[in-house]
N, C-alpha and C. Protein backbone atom coordinates (compact mmCIF):
# COMPACT_ATOMS: atom_id res chain seq x y z
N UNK A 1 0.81 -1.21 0.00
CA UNK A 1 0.00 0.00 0.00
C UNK A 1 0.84 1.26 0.00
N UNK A 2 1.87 1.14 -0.50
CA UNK A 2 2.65 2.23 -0.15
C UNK A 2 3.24 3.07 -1.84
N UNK A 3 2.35 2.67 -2.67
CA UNK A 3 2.00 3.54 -3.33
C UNK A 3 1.80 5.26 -3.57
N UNK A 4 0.99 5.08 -2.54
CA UNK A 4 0.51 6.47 -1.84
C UNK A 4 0.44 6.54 -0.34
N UNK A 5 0.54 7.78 0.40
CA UNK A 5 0.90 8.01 1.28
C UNK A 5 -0.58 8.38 2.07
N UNK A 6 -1.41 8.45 1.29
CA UNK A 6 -2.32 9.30 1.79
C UNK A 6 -3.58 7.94 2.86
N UNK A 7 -4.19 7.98 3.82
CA UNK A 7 -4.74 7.30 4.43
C UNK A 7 -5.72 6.24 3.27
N UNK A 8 -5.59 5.32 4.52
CA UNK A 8 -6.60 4.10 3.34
C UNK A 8 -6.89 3.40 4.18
N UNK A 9 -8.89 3.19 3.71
CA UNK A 9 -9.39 2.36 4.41
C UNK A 9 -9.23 1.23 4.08
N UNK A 10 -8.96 -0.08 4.94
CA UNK A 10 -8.69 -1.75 4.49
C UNK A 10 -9.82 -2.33 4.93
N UNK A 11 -10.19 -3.30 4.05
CA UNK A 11 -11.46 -4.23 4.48
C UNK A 11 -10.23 -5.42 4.61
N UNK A 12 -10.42 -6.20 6.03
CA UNK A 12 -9.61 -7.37 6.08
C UNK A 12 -10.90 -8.24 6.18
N UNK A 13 -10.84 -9.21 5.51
CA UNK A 13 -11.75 -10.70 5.49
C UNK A 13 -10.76 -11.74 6.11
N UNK A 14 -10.91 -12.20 7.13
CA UNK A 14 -10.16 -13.38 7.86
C UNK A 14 -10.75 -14.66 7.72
N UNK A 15 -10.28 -15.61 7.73
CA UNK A 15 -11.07 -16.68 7.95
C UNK A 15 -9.86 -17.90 8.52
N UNK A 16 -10.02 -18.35 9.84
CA UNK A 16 -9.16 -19.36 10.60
C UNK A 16 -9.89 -19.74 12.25
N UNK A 17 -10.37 -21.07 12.01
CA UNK A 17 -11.40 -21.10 13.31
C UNK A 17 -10.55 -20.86 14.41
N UNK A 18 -8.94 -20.72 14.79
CA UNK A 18 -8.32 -20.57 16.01
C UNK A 18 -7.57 -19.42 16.29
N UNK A 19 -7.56 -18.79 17.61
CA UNK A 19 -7.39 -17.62 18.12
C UNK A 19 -5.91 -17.72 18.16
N UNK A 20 -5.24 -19.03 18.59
CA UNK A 20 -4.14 -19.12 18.68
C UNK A 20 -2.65 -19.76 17.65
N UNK A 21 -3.45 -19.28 16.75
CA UNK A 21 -3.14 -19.77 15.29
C UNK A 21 -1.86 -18.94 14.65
N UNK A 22 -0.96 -19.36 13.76
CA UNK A 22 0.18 -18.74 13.32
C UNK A 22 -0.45 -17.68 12.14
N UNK A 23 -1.48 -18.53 11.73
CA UNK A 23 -2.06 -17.37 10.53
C UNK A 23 -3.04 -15.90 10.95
N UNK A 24 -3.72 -16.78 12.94
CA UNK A 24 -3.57 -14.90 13.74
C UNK A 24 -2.48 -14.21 14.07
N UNK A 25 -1.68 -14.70 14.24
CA UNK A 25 -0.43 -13.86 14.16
C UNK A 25 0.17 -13.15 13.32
N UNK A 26 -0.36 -13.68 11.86
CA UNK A 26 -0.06 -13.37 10.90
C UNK A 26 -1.08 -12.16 10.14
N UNK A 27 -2.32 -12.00 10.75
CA UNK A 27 -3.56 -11.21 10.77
C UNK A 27 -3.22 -9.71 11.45
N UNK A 28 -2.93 -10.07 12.77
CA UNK A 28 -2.49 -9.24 14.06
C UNK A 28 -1.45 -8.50 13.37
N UNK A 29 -0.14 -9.07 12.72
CA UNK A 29 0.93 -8.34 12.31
C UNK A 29 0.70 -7.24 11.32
N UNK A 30 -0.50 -7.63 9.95
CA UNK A 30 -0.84 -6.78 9.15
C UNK A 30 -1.47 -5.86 9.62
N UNK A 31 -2.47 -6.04 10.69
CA UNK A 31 -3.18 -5.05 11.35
C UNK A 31 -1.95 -4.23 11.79
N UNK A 32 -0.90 -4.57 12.51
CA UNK A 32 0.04 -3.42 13.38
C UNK A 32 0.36 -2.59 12.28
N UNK A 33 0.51 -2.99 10.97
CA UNK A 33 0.83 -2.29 10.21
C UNK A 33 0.54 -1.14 9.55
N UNK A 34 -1.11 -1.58 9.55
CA UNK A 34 -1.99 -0.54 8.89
C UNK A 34 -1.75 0.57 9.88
N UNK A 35 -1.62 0.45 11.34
CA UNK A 35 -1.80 1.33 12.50
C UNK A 35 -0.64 1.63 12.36
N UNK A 36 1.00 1.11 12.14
CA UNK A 36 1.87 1.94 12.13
C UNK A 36 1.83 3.08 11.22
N UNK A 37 1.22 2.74 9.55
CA UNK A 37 1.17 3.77 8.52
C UNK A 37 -0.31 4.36 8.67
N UNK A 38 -0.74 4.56 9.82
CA UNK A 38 -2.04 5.44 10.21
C UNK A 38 -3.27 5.02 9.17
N UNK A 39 -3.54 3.89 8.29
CA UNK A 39 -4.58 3.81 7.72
C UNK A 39 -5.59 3.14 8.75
N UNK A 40 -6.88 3.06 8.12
CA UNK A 40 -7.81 2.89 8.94
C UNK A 40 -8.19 1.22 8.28
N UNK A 41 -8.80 0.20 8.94
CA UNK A 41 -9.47 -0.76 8.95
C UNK A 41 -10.67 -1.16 9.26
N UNK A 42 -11.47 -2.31 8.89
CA UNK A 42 -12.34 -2.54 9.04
C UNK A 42 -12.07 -4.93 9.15
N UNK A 43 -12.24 -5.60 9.93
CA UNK A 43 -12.47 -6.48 9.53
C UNK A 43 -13.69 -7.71 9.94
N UNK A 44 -13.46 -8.61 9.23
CA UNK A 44 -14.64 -9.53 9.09
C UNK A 44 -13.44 -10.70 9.26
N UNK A 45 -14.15 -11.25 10.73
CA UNK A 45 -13.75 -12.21 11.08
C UNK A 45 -14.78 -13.93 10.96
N UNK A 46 -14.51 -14.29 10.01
CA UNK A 46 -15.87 -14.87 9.75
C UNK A 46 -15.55 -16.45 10.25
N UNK A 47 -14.86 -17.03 10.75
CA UNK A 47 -15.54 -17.45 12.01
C UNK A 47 -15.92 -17.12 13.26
N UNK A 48 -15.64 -16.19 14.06
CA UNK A 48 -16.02 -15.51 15.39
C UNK A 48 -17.51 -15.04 14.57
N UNK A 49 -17.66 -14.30 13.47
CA UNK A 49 -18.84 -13.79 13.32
C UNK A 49 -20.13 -14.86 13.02
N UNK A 50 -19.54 -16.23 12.72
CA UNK A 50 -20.14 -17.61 12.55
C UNK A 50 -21.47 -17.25 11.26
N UNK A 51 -20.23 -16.70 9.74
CA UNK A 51 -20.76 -16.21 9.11
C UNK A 51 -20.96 -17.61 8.25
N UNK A 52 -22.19 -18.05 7.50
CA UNK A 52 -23.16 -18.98 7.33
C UNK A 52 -22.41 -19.00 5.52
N UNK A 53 -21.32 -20.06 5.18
CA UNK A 53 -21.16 -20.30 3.76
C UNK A 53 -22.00 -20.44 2.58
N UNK A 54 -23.05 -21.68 3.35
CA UNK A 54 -23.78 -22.49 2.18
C UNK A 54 -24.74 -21.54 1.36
N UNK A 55 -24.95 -21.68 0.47
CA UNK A 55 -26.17 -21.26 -0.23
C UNK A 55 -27.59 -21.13 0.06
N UNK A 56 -28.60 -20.57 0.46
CA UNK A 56 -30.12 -20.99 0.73
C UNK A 56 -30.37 -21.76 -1.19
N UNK A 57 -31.95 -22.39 -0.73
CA UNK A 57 -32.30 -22.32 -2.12
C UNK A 57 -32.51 -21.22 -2.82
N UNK A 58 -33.03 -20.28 -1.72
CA UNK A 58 -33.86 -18.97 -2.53
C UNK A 58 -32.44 -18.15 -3.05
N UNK A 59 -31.14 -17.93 -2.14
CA UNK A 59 -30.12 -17.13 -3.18
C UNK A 59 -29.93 -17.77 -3.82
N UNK A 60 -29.76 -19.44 -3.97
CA UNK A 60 -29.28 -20.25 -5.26
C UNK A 60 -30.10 -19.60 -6.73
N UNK A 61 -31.68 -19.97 -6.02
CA UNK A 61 -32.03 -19.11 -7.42
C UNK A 61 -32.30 -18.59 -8.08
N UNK A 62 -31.85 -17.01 -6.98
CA UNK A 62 -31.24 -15.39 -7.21
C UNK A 62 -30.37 -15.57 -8.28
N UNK A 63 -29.01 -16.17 -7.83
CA UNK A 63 -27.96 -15.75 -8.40
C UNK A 63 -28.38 -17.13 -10.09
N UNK A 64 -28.92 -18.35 -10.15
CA UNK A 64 -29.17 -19.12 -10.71
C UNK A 64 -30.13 -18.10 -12.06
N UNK A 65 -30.85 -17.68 -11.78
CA UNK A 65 -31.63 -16.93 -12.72
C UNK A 65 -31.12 -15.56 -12.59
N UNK A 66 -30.17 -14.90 -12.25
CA UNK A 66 -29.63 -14.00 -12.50
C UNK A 66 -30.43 -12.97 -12.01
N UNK A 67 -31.16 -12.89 -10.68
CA UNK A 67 -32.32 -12.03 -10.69
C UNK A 67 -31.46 -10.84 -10.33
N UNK A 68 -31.36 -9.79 -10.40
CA UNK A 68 -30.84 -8.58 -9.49
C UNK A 68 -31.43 -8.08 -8.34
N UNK A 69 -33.03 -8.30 -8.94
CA UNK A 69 -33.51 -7.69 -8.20
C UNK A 69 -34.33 -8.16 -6.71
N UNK A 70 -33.59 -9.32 -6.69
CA UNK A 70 -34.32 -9.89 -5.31
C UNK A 70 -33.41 -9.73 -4.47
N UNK A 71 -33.80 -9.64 -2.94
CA UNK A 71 -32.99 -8.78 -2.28
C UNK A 71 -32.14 -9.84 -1.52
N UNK A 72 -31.17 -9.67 -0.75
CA UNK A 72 -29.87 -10.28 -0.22
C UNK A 72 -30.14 -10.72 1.15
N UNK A 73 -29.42 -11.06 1.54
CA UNK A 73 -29.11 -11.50 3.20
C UNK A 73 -28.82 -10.46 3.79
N UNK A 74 -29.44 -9.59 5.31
CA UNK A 74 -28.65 -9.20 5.59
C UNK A 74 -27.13 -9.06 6.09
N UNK A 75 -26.64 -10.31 6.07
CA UNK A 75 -25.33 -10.69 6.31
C UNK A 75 -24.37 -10.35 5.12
N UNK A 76 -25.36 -10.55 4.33
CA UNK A 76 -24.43 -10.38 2.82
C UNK A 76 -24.04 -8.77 2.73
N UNK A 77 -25.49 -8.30 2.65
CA UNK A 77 -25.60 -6.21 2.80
C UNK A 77 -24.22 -5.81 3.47
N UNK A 78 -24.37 -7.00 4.56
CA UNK A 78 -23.26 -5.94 5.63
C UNK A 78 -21.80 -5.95 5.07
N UNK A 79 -21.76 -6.99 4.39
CA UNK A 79 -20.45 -7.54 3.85
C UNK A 79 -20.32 -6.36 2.57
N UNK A 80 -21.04 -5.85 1.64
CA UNK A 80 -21.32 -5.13 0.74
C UNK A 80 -20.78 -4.23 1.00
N UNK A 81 -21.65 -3.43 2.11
CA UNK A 81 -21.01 -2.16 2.66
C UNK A 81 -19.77 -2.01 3.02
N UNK A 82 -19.32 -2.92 3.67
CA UNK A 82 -18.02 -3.14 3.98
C UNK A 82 -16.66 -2.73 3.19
N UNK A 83 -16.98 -3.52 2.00
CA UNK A 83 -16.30 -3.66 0.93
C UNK A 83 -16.37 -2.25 0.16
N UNK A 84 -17.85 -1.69 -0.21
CA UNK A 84 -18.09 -0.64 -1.39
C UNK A 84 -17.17 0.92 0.27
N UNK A 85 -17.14 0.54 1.21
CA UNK A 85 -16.18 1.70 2.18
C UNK A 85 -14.85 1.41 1.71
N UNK A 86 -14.54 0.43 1.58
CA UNK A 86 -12.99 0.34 1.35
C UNK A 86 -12.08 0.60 0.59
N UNK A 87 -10.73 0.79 0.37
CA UNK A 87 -9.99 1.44 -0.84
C UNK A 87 -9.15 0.07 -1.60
N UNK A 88 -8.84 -0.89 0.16
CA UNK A 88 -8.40 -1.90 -0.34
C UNK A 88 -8.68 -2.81 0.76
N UNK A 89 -8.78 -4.32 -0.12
CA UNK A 89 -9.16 -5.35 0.36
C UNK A 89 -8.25 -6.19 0.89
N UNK A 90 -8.09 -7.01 1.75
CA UNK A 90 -7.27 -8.07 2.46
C UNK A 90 -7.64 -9.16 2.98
N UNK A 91 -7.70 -10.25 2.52
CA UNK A 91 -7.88 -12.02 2.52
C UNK A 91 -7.01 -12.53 3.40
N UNK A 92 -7.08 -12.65 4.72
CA UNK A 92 -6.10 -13.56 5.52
C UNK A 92 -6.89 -15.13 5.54
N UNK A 93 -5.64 -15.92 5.27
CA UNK A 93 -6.47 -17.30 5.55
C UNK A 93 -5.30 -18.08 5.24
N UNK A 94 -5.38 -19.40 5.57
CA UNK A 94 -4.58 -20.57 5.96
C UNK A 94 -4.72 -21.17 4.16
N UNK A 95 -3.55 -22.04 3.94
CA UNK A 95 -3.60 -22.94 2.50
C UNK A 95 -4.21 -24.63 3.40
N UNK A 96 -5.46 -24.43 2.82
CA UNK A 96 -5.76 -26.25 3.11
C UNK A 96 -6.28 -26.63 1.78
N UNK A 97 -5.46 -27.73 1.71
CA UNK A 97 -6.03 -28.66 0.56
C UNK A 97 -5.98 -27.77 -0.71
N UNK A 98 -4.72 -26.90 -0.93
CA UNK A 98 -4.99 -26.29 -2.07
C UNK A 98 -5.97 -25.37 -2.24
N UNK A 99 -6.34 -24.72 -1.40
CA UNK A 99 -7.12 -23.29 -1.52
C UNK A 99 -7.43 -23.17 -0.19
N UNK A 100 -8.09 -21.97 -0.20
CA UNK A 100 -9.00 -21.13 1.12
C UNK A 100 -9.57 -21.97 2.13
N UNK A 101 -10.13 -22.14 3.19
CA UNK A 101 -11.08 -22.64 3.66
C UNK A 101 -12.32 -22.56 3.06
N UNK A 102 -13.25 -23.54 3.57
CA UNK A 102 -14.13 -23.32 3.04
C UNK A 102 -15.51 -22.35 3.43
N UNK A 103 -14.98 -22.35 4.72
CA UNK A 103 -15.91 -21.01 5.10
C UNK A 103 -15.47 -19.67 3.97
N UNK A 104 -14.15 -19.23 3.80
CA UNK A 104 -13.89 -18.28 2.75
C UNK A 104 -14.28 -18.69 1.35
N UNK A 105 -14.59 -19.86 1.23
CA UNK A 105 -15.47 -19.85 -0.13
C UNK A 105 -16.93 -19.71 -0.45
N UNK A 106 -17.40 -20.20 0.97
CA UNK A 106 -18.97 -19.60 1.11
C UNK A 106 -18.74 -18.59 0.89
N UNK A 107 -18.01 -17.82 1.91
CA UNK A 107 -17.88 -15.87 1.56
C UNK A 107 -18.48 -15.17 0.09
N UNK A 108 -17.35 -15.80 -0.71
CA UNK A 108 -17.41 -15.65 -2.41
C UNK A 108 -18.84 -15.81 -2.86
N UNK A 109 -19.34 -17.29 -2.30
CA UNK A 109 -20.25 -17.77 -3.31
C UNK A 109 -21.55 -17.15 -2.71
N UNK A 110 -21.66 -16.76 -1.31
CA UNK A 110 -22.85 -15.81 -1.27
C UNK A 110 -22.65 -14.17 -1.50
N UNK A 111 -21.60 -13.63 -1.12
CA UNK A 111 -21.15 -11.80 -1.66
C UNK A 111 -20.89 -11.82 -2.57
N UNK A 112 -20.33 -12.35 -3.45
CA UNK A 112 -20.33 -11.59 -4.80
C UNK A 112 -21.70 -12.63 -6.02
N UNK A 113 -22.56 -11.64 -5.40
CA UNK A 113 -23.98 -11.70 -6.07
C UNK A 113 -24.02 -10.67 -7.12
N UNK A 114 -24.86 -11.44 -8.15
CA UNK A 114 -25.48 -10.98 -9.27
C UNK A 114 -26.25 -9.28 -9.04
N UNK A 115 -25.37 -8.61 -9.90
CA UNK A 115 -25.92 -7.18 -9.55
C UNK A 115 -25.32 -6.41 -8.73
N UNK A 116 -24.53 -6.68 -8.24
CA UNK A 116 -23.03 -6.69 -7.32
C UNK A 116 -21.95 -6.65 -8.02
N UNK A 117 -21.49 -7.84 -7.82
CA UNK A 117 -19.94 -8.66 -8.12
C UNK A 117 -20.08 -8.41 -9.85
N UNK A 118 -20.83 -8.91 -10.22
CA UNK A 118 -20.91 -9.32 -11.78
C UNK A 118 -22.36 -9.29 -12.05
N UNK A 119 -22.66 -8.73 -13.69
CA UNK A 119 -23.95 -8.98 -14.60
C UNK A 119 -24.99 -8.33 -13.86
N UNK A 120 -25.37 -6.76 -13.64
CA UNK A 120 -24.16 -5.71 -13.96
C UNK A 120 -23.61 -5.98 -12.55
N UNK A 121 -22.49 -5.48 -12.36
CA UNK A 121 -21.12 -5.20 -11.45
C UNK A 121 -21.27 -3.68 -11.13
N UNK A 122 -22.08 -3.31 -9.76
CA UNK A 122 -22.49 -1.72 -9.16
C UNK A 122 -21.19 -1.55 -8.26
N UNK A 123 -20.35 -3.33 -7.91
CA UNK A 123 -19.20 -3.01 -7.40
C UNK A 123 -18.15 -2.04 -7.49
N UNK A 124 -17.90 -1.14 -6.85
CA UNK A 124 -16.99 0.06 -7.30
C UNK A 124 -15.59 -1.18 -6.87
N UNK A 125 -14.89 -1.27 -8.04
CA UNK A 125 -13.40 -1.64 -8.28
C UNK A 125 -12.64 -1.03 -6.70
N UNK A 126 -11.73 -2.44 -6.15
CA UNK A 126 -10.72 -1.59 -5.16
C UNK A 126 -9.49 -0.89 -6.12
N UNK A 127 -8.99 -0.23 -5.09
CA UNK A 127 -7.55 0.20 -5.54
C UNK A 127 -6.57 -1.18 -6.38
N UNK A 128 -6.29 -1.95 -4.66
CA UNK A 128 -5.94 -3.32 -4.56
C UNK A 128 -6.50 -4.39 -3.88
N UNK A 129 -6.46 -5.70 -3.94
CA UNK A 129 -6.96 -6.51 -3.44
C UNK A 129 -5.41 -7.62 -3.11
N UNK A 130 -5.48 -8.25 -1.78
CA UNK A 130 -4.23 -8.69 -1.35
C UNK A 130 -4.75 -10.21 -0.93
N UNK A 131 -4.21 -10.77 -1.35
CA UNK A 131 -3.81 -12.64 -0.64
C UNK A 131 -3.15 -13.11 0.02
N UNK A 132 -3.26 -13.02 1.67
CA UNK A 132 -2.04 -12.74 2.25
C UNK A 132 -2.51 -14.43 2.75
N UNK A 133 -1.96 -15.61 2.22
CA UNK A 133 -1.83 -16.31 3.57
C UNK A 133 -0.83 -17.85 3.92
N UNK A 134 -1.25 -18.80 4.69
CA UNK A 134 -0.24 -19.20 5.11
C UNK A 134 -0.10 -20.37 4.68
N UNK A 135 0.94 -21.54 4.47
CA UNK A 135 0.60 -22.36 4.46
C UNK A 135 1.86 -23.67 4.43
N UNK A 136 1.15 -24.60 5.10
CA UNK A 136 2.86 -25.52 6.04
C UNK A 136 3.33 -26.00 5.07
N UNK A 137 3.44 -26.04 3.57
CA UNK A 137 4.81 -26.83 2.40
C UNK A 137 4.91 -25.24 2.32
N UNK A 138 6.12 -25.67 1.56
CA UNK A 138 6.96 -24.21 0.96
C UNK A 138 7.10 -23.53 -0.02
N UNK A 139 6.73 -22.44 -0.61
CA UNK A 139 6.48 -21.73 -1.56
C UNK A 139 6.94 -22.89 -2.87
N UNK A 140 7.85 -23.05 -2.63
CA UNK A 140 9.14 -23.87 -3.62
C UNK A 140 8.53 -25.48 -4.05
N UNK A 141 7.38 -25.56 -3.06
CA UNK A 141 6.71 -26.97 -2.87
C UNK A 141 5.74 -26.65 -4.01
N UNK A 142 4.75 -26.05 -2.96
CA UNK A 142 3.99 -25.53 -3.77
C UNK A 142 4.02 -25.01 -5.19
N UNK A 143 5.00 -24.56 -5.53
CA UNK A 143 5.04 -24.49 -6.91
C UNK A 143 5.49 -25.72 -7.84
N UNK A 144 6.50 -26.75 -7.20
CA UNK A 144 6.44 -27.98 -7.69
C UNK A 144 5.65 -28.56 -8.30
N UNK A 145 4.54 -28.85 -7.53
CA UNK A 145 3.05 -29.23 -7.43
C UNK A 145 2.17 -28.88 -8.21
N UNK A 146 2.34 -27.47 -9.01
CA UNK A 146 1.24 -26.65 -9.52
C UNK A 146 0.32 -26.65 -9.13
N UNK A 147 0.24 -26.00 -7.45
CA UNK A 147 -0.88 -25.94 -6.33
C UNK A 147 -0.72 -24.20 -6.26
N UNK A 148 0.63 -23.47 -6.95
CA UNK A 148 0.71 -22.19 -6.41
C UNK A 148 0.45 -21.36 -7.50
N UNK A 149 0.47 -21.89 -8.79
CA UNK A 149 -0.29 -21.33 -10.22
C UNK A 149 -1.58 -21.44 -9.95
N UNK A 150 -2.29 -22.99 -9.52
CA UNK A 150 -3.81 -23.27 -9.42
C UNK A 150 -4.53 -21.95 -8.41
N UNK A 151 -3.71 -22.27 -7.73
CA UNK A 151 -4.47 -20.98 -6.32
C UNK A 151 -4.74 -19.58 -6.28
N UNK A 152 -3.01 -19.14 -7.20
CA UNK A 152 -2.95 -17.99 -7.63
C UNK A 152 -3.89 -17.33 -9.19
N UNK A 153 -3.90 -18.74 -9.81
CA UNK A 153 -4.80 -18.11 -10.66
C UNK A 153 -6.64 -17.93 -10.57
N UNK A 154 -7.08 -19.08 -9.38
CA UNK A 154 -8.71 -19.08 -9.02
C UNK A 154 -8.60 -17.89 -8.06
N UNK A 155 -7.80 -17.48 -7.32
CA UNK A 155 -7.99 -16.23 -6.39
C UNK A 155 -7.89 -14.87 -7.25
N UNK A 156 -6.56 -14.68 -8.02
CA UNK A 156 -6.46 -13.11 -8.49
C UNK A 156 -7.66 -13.05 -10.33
N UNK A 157 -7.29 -14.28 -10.63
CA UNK A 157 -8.32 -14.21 -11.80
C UNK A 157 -9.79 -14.60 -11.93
N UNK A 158 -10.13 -15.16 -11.19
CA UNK A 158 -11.69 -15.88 -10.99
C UNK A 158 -12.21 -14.93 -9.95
N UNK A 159 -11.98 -14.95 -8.59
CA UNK A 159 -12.65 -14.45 -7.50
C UNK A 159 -12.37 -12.80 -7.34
N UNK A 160 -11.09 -12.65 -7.45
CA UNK A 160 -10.96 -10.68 -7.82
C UNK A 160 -11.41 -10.55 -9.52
N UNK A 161 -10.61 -10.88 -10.21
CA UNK A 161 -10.83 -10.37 -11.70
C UNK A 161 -10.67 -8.55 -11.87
N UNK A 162 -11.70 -8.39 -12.62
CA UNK A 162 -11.70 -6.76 -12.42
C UNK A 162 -12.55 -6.13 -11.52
N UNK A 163 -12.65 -6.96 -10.30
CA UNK A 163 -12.60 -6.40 -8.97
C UNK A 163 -12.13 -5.43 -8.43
N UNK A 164 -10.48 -5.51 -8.83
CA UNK A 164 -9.58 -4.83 -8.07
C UNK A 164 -8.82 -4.12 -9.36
N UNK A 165 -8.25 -3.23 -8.90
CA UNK A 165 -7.48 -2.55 -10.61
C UNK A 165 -6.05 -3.19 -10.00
N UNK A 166 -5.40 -3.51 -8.65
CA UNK A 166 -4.13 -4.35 -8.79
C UNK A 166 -4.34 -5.36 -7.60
N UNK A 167 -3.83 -6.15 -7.86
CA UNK A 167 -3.98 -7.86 -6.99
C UNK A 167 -2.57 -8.21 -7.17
N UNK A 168 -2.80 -9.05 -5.61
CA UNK A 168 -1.27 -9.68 -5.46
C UNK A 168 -1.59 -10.85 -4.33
N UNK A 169 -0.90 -12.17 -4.61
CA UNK A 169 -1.05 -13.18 -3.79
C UNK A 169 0.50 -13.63 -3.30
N UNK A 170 0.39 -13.38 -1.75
CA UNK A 170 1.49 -13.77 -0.98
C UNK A 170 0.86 -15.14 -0.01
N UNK A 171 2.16 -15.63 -0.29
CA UNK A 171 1.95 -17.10 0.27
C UNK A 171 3.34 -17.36 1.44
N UNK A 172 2.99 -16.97 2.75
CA UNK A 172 3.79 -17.86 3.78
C UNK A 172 4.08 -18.82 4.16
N UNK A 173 5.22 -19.75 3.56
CA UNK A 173 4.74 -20.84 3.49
C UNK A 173 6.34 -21.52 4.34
N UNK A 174 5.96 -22.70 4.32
CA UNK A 174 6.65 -23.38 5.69
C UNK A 174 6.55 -23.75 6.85
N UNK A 175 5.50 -23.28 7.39
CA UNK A 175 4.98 -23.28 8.44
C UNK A 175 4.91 -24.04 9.40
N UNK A 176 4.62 -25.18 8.95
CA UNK A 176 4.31 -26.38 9.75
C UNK A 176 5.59 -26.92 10.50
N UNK A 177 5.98 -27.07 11.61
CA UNK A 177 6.93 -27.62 12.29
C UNK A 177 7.04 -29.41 11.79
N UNK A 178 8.00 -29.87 11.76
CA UNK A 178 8.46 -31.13 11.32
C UNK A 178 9.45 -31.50 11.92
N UNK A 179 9.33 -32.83 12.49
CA UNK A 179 10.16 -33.43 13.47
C UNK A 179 11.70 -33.28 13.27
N UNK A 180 12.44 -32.82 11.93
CA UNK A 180 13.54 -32.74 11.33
C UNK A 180 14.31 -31.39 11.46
N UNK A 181 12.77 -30.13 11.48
CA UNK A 181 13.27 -29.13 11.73
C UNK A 181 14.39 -28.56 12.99
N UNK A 182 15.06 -27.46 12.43
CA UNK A 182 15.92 -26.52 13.48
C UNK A 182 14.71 -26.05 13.93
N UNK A 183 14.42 -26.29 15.41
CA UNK A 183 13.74 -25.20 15.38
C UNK A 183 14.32 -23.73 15.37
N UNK A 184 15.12 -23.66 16.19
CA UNK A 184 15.87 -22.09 15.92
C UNK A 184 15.41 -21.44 14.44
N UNK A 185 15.88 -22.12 13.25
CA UNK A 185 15.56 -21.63 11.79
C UNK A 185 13.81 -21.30 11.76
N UNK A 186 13.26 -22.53 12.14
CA UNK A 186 12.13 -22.37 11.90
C UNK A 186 11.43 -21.13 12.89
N UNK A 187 11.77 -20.69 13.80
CA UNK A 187 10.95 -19.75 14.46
C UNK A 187 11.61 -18.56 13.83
N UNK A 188 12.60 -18.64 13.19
CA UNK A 188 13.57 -17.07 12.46
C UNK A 188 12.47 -17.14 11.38
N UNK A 189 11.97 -18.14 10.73
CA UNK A 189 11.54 -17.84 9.80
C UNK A 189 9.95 -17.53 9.84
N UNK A 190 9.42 -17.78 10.87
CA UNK A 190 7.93 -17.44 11.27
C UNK A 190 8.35 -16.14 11.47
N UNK A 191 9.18 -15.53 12.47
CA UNK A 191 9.59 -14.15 12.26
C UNK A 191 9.18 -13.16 10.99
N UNK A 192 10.11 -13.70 10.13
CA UNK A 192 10.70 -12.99 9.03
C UNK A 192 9.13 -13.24 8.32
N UNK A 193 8.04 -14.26 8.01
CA UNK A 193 7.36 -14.10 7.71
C UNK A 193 6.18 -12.81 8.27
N UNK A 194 6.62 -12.90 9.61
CA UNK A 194 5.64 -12.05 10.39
C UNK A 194 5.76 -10.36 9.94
N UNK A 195 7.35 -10.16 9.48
CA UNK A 195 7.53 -8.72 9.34
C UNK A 195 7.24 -8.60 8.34
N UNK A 196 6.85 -9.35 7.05
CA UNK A 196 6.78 -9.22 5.63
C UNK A 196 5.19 -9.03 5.64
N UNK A 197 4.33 -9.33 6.76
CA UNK A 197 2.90 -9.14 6.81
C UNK A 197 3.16 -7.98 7.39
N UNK A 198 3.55 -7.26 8.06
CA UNK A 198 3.91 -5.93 8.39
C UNK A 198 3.79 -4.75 7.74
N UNK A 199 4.68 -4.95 6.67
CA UNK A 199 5.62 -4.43 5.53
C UNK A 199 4.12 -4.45 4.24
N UNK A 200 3.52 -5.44 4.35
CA UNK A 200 2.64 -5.45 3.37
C UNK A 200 1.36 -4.19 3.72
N UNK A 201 1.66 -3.94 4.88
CA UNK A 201 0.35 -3.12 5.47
C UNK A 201 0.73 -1.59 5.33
N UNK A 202 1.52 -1.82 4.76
CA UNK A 202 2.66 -0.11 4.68
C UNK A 202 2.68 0.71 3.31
């Protein structure tokens, strides 16, 4: 965010059912950040908020028949507002199984509704939209795999698209302690991940 200097509101979307989690730490750190470079925040913690993924029938077929004009959840509204305040967006969440949780995919599949998100799109475009999150193989793995093309391309091209006028997906990865590890290395490197979520908030 350091583009410009001038204040910016952040919508953070979290999603990790534990308080005591490396990827809240990793939440917490971006937040210090925004507060070191004085921007302002907003977030959605959507498990504490025990925000509801699945589909009803009746939005299924809202968004199924493309209606615009039938009206939303208020859960969804709030999420709307949220977003149409913000300058830029922020996705904290854990790598399982090759993508998001799945509570953060409910997110998607009920907010970005028809007449909204897409067909027409009243969504006002962010600045940026960010992918900040974590996950226990290693960047280097993950790309082995073609788990870090797959992810990176359903998050910045499918779910932002022209959402955002710039997107970027950071992946912390290593995480997971393994009976082989230093730990010494390994906690330098939860570190060093922690200041780079910092640095991203700047």
């Amino acid at each position: 965010m350091s583009q410009n200097r001038l204040v910016t509101n952040v919508h953070v979307v979290y999603a990790h059912p534990s308080a005591h989690s490396f990827t809240r730490e990793v939440r917490d750190a971006f937040l210090g950040g925004l507060a070191d470079t004085g921007h302002t925040w907003t977030v959605s913690d959507l498990y504490a908020m025990a925000f509801r993924p699945e589909l009803t029938l009746d939005e299924y077929e809202r968004e199924g028949g493309r209606d615009a004009t039938a009206p939303v959840g208020d859960d969804v509204a709030a999420e709307h507002a949220k977003l149409d305040a913000a300058e830029v967006w922020a996705f904290v969440y854990p790598v399982w199984w090759a993508d998001c949780p799945a509570l953060l995919k409910g997110w998607f599949d009920r907010v970005w509704t028809v007449g909204y998100a897409y067909k027409p799109a009243r969504l006002r475009p962010a600045r940026k939209a960010l992918m900040l999150c974590t996950a226990g193989y290693t960047v280097a793995e993950l790309e082995s795999s073609g788990c870090y093309q797959a992810m990176r391309t359903t998050m910045l091209t499918d779910r932002i698209g022209e959402r955002a006028r710039s997107s970027e997906f950071v992946v912390l990865g290593g995480t997971t302690v393994r009976d082989s590890d230093d730990q010494e290395s390994w906690a330098a490197l939860r570190a060093t991940h922690l200041r780079r979520a910092a640095d991203l908030a700047r």
